[in-house]
C-alpha atoms as a PDB file:
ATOM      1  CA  UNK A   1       0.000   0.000   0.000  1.00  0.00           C
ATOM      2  CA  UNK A   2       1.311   3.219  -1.031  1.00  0.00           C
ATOM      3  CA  UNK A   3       1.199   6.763   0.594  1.00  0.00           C
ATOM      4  CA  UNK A   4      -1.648   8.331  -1.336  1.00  0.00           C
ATOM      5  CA  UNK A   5      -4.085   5.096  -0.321  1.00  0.00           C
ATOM      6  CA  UNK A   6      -3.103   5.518   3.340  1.00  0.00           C
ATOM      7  CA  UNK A   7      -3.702   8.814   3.377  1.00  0.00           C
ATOM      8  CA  UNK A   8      -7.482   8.840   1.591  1.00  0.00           C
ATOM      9  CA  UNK A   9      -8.071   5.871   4.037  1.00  0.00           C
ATOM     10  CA  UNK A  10      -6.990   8.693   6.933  1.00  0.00           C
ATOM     11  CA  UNK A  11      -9.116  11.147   5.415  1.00  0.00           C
ATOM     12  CA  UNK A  12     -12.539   8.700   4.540  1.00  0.00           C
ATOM     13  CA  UNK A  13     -12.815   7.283   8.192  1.00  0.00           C
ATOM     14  CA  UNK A  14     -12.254  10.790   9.482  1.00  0.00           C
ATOM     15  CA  UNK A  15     -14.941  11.989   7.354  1.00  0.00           C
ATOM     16  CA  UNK A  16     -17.234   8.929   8.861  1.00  0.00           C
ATOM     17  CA  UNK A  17     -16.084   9.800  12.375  1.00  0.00           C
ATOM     18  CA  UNK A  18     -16.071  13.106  12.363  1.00  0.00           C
ATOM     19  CA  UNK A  19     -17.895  13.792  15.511  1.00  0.00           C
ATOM     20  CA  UNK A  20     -16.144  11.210  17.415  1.00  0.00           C
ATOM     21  CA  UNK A  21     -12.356  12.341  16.039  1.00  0.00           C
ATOM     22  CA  UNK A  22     -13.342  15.860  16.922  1.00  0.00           C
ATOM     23  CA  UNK A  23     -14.649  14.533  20.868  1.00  0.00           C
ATOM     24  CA  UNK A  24     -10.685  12.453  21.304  1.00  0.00           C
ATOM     25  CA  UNK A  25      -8.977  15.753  20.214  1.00  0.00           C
ATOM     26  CA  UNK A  26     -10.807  17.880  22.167  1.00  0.00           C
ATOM     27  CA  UNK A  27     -10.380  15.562  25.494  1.00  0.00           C
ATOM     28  CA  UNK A  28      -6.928  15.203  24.666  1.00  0.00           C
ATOM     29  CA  UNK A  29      -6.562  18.584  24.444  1.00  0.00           C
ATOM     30  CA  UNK A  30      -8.061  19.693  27.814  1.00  0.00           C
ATOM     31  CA  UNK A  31      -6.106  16.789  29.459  1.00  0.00           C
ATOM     32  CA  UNK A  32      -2.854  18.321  28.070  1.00  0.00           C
ATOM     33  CA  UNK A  33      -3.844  22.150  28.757  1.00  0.00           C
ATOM     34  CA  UNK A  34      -4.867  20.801  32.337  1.00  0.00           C
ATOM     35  CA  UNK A  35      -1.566  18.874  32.912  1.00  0.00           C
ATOM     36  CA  UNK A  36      -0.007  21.578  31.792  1.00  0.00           C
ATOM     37  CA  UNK A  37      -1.577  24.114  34.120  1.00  0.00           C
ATOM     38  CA  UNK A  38      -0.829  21.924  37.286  1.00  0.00           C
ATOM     39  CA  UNK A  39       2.612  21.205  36.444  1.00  0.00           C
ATOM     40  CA  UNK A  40       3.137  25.098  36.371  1.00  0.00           C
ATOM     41  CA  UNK A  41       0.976  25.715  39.360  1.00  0.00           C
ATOM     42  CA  UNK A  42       3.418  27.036  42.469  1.00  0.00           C
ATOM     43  CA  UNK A  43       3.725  23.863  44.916  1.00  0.00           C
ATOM     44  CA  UNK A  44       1.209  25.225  48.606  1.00  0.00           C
ATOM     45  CA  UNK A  45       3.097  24.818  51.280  1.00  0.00           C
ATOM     46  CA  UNK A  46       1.984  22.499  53.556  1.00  0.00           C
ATOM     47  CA  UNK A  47       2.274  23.684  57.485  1.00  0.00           C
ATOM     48  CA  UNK A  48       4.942  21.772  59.269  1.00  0.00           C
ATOM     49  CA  UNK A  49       4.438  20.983  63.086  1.00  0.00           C
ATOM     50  CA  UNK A  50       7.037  20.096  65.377  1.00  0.00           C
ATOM     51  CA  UNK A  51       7.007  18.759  68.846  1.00  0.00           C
ATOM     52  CA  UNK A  52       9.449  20.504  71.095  1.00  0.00           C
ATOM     53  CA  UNK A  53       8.799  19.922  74.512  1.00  0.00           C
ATOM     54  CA  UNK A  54      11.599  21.389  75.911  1.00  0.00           C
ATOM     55  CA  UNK A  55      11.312  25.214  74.183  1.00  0.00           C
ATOM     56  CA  UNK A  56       8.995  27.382  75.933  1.00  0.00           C
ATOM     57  CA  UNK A  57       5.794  28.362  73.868  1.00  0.00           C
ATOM     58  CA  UNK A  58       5.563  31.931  75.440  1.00  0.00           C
ATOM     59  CA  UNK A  59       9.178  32.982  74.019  1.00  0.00           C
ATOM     60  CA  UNK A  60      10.918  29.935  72.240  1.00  0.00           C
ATOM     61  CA  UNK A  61      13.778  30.077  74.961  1.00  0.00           C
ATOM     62  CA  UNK A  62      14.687  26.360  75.673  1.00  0.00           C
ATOM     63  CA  UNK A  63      15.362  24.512  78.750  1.00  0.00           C
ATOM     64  CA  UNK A  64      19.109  23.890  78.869  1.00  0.00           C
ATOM     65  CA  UNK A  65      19.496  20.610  76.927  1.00  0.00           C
ATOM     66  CA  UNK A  66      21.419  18.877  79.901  1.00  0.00           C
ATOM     67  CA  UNK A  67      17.642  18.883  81.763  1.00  0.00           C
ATOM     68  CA  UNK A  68      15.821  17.290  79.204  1.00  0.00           C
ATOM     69  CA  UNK A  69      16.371  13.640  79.788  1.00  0.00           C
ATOM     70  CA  UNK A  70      16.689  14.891  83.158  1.00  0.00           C
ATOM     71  CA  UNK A  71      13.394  16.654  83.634  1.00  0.00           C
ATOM     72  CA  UNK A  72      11.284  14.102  81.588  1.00  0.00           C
ATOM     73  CA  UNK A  73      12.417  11.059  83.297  1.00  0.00           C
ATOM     74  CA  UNK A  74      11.303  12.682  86.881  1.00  0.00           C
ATOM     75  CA  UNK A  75       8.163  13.774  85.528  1.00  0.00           C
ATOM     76  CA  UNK A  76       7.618   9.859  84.451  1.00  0.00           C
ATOM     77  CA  UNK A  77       8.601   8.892  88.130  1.00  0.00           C
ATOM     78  CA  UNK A  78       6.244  11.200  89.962  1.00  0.00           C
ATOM     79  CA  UNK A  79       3.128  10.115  87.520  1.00  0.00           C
ATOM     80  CA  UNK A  80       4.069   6.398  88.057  1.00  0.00           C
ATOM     81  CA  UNK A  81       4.214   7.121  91.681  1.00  0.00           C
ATOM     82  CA  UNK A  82       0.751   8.760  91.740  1.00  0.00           C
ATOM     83  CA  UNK A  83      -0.749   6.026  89.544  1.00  0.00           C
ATOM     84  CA  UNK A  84       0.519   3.272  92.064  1.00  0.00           C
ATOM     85  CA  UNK A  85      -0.566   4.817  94.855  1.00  0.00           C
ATOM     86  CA  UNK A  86       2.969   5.326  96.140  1.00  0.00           C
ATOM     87  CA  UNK A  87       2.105   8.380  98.723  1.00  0.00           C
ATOM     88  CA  UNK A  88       5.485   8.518 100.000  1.00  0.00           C
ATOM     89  CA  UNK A  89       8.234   8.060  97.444  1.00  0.00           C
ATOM     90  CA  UNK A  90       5.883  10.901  95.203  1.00  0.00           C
ATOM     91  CA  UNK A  91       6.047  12.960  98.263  1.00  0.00           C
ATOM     92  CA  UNK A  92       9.857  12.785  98.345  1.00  0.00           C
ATOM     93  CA  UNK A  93      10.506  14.029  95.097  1.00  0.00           C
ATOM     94  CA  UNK A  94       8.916  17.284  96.151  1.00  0.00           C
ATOM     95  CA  UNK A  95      10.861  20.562  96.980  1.00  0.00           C
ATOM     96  CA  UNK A  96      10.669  21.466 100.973  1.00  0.00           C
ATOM     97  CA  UNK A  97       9.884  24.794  99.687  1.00  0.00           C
ATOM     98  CA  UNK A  98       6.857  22.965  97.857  1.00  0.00           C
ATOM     99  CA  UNK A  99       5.775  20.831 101.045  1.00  0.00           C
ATOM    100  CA  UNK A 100       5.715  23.993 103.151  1.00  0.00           C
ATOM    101  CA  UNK A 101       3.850  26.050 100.856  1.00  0.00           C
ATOM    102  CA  UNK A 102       1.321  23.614  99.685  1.00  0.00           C
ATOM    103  CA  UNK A 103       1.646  19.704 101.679  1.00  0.00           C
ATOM    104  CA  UNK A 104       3.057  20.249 104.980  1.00  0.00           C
ATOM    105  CA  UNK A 105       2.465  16.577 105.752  1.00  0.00           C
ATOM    106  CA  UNK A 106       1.977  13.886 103.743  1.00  0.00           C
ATOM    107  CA  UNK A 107      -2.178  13.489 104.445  1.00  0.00           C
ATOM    108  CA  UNK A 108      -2.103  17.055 102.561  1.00  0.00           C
ATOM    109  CA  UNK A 109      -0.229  15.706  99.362  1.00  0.00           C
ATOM    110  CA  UNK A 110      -2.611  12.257  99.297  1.00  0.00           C
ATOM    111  CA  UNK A 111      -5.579  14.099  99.340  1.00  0.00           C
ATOM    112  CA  UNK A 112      -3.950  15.061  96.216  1.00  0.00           C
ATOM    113  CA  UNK A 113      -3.067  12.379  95.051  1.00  0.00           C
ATOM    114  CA  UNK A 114      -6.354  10.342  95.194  1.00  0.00           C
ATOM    115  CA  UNK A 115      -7.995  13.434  93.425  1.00  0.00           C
ATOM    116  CA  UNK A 116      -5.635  13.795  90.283  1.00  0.00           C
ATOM    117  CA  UNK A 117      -5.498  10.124  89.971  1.00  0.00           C
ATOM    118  CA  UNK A 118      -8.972   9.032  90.871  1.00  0.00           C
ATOM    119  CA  UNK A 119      -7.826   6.827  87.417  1.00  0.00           C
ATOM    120  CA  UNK A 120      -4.864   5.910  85.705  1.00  0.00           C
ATOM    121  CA  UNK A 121      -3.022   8.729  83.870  1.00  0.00           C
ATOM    122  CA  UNK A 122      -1.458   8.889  80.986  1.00  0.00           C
ATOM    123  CA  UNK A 123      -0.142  12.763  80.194  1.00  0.00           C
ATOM    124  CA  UNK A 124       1.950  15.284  77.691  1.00  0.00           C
ATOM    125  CA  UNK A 125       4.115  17.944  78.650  1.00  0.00           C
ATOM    126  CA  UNK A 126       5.023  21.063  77.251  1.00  0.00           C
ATOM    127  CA  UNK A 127       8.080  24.012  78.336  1.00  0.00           C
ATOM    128  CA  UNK A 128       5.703  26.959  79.038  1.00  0.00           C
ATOM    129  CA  UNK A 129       8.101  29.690  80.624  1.00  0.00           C
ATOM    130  CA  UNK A 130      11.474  29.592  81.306  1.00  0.00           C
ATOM    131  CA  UNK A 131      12.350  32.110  84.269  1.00  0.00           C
ATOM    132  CA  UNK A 132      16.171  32.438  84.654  1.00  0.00           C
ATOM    133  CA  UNK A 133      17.127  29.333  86.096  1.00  0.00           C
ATOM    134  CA  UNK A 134      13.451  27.897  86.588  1.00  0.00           C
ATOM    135  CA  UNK A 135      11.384  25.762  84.016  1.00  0.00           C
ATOM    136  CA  UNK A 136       7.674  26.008  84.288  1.00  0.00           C
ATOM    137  CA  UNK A 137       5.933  22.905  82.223  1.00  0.00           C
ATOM    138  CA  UNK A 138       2.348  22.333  81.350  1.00  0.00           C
ATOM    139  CA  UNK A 139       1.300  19.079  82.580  1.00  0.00           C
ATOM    140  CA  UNK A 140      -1.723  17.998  80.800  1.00  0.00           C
ATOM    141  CA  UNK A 141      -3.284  14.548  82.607  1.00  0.00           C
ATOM    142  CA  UNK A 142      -5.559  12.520  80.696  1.00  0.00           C
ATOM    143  CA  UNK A 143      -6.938   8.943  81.427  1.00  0.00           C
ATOM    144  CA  UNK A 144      -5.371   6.240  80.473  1.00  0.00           C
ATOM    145  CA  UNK A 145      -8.410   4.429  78.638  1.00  0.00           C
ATOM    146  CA  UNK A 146      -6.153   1.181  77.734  1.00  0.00           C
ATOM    147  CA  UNK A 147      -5.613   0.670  81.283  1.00  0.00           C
ATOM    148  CA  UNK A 148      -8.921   1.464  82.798  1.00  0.00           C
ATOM    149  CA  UNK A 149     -10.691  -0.372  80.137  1.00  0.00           C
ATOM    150  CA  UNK A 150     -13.518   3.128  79.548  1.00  0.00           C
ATOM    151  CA  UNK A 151     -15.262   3.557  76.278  1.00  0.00           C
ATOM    152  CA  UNK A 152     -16.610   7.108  77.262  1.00  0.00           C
ATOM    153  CA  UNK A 153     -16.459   9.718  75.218  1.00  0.00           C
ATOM    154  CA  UNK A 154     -15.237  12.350  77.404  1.00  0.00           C
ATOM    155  CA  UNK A 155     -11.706  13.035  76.181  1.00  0.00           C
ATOM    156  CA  UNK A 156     -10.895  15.946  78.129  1.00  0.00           C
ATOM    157  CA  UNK A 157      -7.896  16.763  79.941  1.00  0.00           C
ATOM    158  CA  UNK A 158      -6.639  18.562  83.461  1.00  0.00           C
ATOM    159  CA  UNK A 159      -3.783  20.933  83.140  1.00  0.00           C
ATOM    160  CA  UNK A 160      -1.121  21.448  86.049  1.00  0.00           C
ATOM    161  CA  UNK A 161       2.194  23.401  85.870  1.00  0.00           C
ATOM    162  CA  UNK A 162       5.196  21.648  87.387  1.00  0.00           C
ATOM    163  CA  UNK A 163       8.324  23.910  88.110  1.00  0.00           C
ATOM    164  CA  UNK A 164      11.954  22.903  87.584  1.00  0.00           C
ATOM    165  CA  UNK A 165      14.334  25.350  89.942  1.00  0.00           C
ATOM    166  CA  UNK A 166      18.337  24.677  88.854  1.00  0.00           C
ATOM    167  CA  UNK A 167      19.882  24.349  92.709  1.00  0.00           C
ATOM    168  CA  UNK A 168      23.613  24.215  91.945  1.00  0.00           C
ATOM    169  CA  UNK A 169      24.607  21.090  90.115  1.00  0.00           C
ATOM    170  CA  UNK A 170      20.858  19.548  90.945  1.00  0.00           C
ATOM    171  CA  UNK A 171      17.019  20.494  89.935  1.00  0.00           C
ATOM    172  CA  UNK A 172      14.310  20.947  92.576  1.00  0.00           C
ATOM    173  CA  UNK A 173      10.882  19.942  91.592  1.00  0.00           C
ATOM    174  CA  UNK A 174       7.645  21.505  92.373  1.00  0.00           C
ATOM    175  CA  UNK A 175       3.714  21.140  91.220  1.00  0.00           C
ATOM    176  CA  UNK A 176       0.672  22.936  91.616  1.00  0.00           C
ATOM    177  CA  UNK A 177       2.420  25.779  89.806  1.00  0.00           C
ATOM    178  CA  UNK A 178       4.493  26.231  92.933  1.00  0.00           C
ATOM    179  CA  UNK A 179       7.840  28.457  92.173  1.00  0.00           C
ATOM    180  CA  UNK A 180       9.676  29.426  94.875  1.00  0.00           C
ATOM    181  CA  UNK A 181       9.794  31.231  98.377  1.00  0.00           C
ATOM    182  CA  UNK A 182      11.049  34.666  98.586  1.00  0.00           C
ATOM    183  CA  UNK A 183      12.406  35.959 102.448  1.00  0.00           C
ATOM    184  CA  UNK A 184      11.106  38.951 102.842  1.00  0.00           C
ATOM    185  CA  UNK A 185      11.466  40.602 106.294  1.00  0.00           C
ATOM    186  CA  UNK A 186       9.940  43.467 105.598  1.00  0.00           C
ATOM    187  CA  UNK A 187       7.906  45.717 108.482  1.00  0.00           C
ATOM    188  CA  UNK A 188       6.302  49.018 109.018  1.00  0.00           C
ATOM    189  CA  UNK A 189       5.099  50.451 112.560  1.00  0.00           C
ATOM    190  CA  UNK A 190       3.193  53.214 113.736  1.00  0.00           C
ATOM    191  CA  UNK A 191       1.699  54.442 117.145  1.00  0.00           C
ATOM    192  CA  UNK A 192      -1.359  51.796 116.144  1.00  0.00           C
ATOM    193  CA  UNK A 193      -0.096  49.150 114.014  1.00  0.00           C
ATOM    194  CA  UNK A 194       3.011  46.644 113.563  1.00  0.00           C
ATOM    195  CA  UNK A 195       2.651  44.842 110.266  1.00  0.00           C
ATOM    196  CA  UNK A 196       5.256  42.350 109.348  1.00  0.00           C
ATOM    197  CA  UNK A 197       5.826  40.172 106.542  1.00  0.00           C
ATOM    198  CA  UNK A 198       8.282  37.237 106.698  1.00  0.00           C
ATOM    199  CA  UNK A 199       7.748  35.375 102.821  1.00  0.00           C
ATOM    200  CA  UNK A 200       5.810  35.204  99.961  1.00  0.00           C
ATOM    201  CA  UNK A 201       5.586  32.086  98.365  1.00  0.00           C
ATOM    202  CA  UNK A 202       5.620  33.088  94.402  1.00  0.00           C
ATOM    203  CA  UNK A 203       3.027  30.592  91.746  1.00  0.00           C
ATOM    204  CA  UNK A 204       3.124  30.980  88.159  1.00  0.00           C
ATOM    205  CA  UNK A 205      -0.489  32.897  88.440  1.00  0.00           C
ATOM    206  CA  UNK A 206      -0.275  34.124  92.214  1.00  0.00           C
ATOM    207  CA  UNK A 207       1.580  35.272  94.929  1.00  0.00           C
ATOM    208  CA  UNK A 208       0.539  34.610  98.912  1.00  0.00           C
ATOM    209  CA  UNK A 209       2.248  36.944 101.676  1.00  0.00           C
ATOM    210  CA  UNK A 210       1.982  35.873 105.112  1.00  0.00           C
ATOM    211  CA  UNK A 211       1.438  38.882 107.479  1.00  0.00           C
ATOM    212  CA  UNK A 212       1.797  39.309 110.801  1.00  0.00           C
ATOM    213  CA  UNK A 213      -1.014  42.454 112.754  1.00  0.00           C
ATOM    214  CA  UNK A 214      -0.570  43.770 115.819  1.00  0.00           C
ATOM    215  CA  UNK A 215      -3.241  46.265 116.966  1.00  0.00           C
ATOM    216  CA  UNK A 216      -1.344  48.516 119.598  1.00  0.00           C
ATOM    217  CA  UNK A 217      -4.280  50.629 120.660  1.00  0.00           C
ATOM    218  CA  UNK A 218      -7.160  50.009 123.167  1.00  0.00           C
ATOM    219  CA  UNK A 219      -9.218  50.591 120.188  1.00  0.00           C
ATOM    220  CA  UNK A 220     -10.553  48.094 117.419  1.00  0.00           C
ATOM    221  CA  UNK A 221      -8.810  48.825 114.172  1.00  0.00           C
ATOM    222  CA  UNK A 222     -10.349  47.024 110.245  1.00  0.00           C
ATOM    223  CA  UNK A 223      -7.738  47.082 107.710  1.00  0.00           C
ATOM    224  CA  UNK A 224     -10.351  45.385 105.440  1.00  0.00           C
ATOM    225  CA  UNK A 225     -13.601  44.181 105.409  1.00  0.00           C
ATOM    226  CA  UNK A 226     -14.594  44.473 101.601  1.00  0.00           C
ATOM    227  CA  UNK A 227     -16.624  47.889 101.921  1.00  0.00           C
ATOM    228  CA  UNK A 228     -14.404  49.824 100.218  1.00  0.00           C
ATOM    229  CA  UNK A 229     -11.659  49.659  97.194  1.00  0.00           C
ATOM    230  CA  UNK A 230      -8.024  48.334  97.105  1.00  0.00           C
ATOM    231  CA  UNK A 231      -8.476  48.236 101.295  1.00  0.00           C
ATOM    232  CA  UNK A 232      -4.982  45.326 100.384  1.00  0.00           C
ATOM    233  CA  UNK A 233      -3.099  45.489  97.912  1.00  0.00           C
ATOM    234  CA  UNK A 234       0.227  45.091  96.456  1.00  0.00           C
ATOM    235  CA  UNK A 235       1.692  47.830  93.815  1.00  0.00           C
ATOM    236  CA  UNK A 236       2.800  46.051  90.501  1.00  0.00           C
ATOM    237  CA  UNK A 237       4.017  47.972  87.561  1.00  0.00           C
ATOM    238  CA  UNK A 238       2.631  51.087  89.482  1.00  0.00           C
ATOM    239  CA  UNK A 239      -0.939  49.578  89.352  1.00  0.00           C
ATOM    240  CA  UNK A 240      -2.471  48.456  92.728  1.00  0.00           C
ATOM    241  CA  UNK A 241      -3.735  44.549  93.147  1.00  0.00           C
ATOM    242  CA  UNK A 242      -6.233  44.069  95.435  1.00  0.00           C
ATOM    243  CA  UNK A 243      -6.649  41.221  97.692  1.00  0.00           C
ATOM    244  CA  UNK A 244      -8.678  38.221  95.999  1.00  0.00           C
ATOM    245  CA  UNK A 245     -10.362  37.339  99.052  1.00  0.00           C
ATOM    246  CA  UNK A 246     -10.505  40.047 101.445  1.00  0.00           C
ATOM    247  CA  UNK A 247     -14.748  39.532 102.082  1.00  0.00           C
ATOM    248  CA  UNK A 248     -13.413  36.488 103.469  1.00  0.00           C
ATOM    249  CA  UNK A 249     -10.590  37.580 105.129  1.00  0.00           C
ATOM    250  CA  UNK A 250     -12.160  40.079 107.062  1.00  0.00           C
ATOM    251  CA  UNK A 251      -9.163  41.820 108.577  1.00  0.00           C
ATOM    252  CA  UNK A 252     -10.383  43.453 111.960  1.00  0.00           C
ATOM    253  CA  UNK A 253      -7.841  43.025 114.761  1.00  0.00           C
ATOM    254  CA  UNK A 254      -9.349  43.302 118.246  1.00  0.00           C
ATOM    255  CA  UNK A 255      -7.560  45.979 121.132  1.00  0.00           C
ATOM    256  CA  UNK A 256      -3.886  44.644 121.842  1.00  0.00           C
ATOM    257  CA  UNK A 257      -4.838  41.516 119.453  1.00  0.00           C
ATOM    258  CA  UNK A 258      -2.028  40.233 117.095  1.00  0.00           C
ATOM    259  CA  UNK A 259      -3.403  38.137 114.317  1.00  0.00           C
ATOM    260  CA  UNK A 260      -1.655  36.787 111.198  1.00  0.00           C
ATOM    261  CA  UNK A 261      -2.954  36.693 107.647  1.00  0.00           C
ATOM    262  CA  UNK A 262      -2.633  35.188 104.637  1.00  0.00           C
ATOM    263  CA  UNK A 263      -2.760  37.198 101.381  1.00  0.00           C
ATOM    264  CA  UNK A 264      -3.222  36.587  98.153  1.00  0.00           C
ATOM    265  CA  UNK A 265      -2.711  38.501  95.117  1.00  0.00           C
ATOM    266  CA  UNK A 266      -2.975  37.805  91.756  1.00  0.00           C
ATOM    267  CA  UNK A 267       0.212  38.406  89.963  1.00  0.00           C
ATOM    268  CA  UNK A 268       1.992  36.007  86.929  1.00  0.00           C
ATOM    269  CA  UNK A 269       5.770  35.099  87.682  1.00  0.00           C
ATOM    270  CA  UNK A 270       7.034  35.795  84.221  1.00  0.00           C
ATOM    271  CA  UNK A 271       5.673  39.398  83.866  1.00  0.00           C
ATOM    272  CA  UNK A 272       8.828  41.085  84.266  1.00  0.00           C
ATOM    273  CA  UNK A 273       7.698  43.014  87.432  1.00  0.00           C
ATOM    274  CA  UNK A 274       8.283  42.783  90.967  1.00  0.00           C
ATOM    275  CA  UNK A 275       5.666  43.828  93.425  1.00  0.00           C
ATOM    276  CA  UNK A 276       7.440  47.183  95.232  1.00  0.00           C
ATOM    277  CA  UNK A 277       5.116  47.561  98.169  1.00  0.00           C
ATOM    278  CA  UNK A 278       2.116  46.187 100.352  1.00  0.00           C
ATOM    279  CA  UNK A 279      -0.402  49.317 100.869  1.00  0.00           C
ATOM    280  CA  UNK A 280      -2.730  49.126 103.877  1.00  0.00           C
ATOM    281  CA  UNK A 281      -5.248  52.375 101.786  1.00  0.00           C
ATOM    282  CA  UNK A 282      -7.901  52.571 104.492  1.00  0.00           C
ATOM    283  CA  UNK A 283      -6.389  52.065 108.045  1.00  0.00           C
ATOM    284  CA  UNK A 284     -10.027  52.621 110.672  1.00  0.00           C
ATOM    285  CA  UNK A 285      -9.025  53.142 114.205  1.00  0.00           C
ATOM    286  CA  UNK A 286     -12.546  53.220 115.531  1.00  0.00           C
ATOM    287  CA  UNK A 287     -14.218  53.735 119.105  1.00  0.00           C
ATOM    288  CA  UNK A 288     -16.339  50.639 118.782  1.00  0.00           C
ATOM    289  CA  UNK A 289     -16.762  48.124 115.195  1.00  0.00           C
ATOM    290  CA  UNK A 290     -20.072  45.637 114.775  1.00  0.00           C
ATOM    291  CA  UNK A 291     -19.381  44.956 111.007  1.00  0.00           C
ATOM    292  CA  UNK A 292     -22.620  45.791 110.268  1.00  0.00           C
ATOM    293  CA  UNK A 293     -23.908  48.020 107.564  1.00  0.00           C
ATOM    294  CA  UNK A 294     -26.573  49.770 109.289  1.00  0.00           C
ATOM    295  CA  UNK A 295     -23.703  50.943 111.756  1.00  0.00           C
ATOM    296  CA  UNK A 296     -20.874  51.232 109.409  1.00  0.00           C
ATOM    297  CA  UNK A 297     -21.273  55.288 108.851  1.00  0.00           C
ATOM    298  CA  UNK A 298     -21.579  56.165 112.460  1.00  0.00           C
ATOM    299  CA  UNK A 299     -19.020  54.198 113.495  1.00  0.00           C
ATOM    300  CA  UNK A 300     -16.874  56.089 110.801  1.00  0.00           C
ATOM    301  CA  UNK A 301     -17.523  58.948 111.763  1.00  0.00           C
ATOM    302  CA  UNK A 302     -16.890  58.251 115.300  1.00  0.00           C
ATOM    303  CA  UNK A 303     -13.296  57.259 114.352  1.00  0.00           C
ATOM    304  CA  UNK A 304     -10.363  58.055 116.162  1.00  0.00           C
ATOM    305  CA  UNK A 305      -8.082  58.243 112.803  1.00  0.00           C
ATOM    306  CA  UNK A 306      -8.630  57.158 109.553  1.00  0.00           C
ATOM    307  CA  UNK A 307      -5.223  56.671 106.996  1.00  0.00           C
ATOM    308  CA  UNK A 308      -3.182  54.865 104.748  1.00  0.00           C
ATOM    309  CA  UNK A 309      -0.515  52.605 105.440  1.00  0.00           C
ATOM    310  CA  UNK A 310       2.714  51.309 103.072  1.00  0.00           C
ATOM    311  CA  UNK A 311       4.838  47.853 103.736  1.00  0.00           C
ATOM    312  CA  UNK A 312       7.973  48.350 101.212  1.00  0.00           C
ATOM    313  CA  UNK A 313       9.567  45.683  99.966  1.00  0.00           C
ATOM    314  CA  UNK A 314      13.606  45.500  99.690  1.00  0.00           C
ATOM    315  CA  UNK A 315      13.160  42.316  97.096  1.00  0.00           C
ATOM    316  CA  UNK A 316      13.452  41.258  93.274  1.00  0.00           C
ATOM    317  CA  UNK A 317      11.568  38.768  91.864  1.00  0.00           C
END
């Protein structure tokens, strides 16, 4: 067969299948144009996640890398502990600054125990804030559903910060967001009042002073009672932080009575600022106090003095 008969062949059974010749070239030639168009297409780029549990998520510093194996391995002890019911060898991997503050004896720290580990826990931790020679970690606790055999759907999780305090060549270990204890010794007197305050023990969302009163008068004298504003409070960044609880604090101190206190304050540990002074912004020396509000006005104005009161602090966080 020559040329010419292979090509009129070519050109008779496209002339028979014309519609079907023109449907193939058109498909192939949206397959190519389409092929073409992706190939040239820029690549997306597809978010990339890493797990580093050891670099702070508030400002990417990282934990030194000589505490990671470190730091992880005594967080595994403590939750085994907990999970086994083994009170006392989770109770000695605490910080004495942490027992003081928070489980003075070891009925404090089961109590905790049986509540955080009512089940089996399985957890997940993650470098939160690094503060100069102290790593804070979130500590999220989850059930361990393999162990305790649940099919519930309730998937949630509790978070706790655990704080890692470099002591020399060793790390301290503390929970319940527990950071450290500062000494204060700080004290201001008048002809009425002696106010001292010993510590503060500093948590990643608080701080707590304790505070010795002495009234020195033959007269009753309120501090606070939760009629008025910032009665207690602490001066932070030159803004005043009132006491969380002082309605149920109630800070009235009898003639000659000493009394001591314990304040809290809310105030985060990796701010930047240091609390400068304690301010006492409503001192009532008073001829006679019933805490009642029916009596509240006379008894003001009835009152032998009426002032304001600052505790400095000589301390850096």
């Amino acid at each position: 067969m020559n040329f010419i008969d292979t090509r009129l062949k070519i050109r008779r059974f496209i002339k028979k299948n014309r519609k079907k010749v023109i449907f193939v070239v058109i498909t192939v030639a949206i397959i190519i144009a389409i092929n073409y168009i992706l190939k040239n297409m820029p690549e997306e780029e597809i978010p990339k996640t890493t797990y580093e549990p050891n670099v702070a998520v508030m400002d990417e510093s990282e934990v030194p890398k000589k505490w990671h194996s470190e730091i992880e391995n005594r967080i595994k002890t403590f939750v085994d502990y907990c999970n086994n019911k083994e009170y006392q060898k989770a109770y000695d991997m605490i910080s004495d600054e942490c027992k003081d503050a928070i489980y003075p004896v070891i009925g404090d720290f089961k109590e905790y125990v049986d509540k955080r580990f009512q089940v089996k826990r399985i957890y997940s931790i993650q470098n939160f804030s690094n503060i100069s020679k102290q790593y804070i970690y979130d500590v999220n606790f989850m059930s361990d559903f393999m162990a305790t055999g649940s099919t519930g759907t309730n998937y949630g999780y509790v978070q706790e910060k655990f704080v890692f305090t470099e002591d020399d060549n060793s790390l301290k270990f503390a929970i319940g967001g527990f950071v450290r204890t500062n000494i204060l010794d700080a004290f201001v007197e008048d002809e009425n009042l002696k106010i001292v305050t010993k510590k503060k023990n500093v948590y990643y969302d608080h701080e707590t002073y304790t505070v010795d009163i002495t009234n020195k008068t033959d007269y009753p004298i309120v501090l606070g009672d939760g009629t008025g504003e910032d009665e207690i409070a602490i001066s932070v960044n030159e803004q005043l932080r009132e006491e969380t609880n002082i309605n149920a604090v109630n800070v009235v101190l009898q003639p000659n009575e000493s009394r001591t206190f314990t304040f809290v304050f809310e105030k985060y540990c990796d701010d930047g600022y240091a609390p400068q002074a304690m301010y006492f912004t409503d001192v009532r020396v008073l001829k006679s106090y019933s805490g009642t509000e029916e009596t509240r006005q006379q008894e003001l104005d009835n009152a032998v003095r009426r002032y304001s009161l600052i505790l400095n602090f000589n301390v850096k966080d």
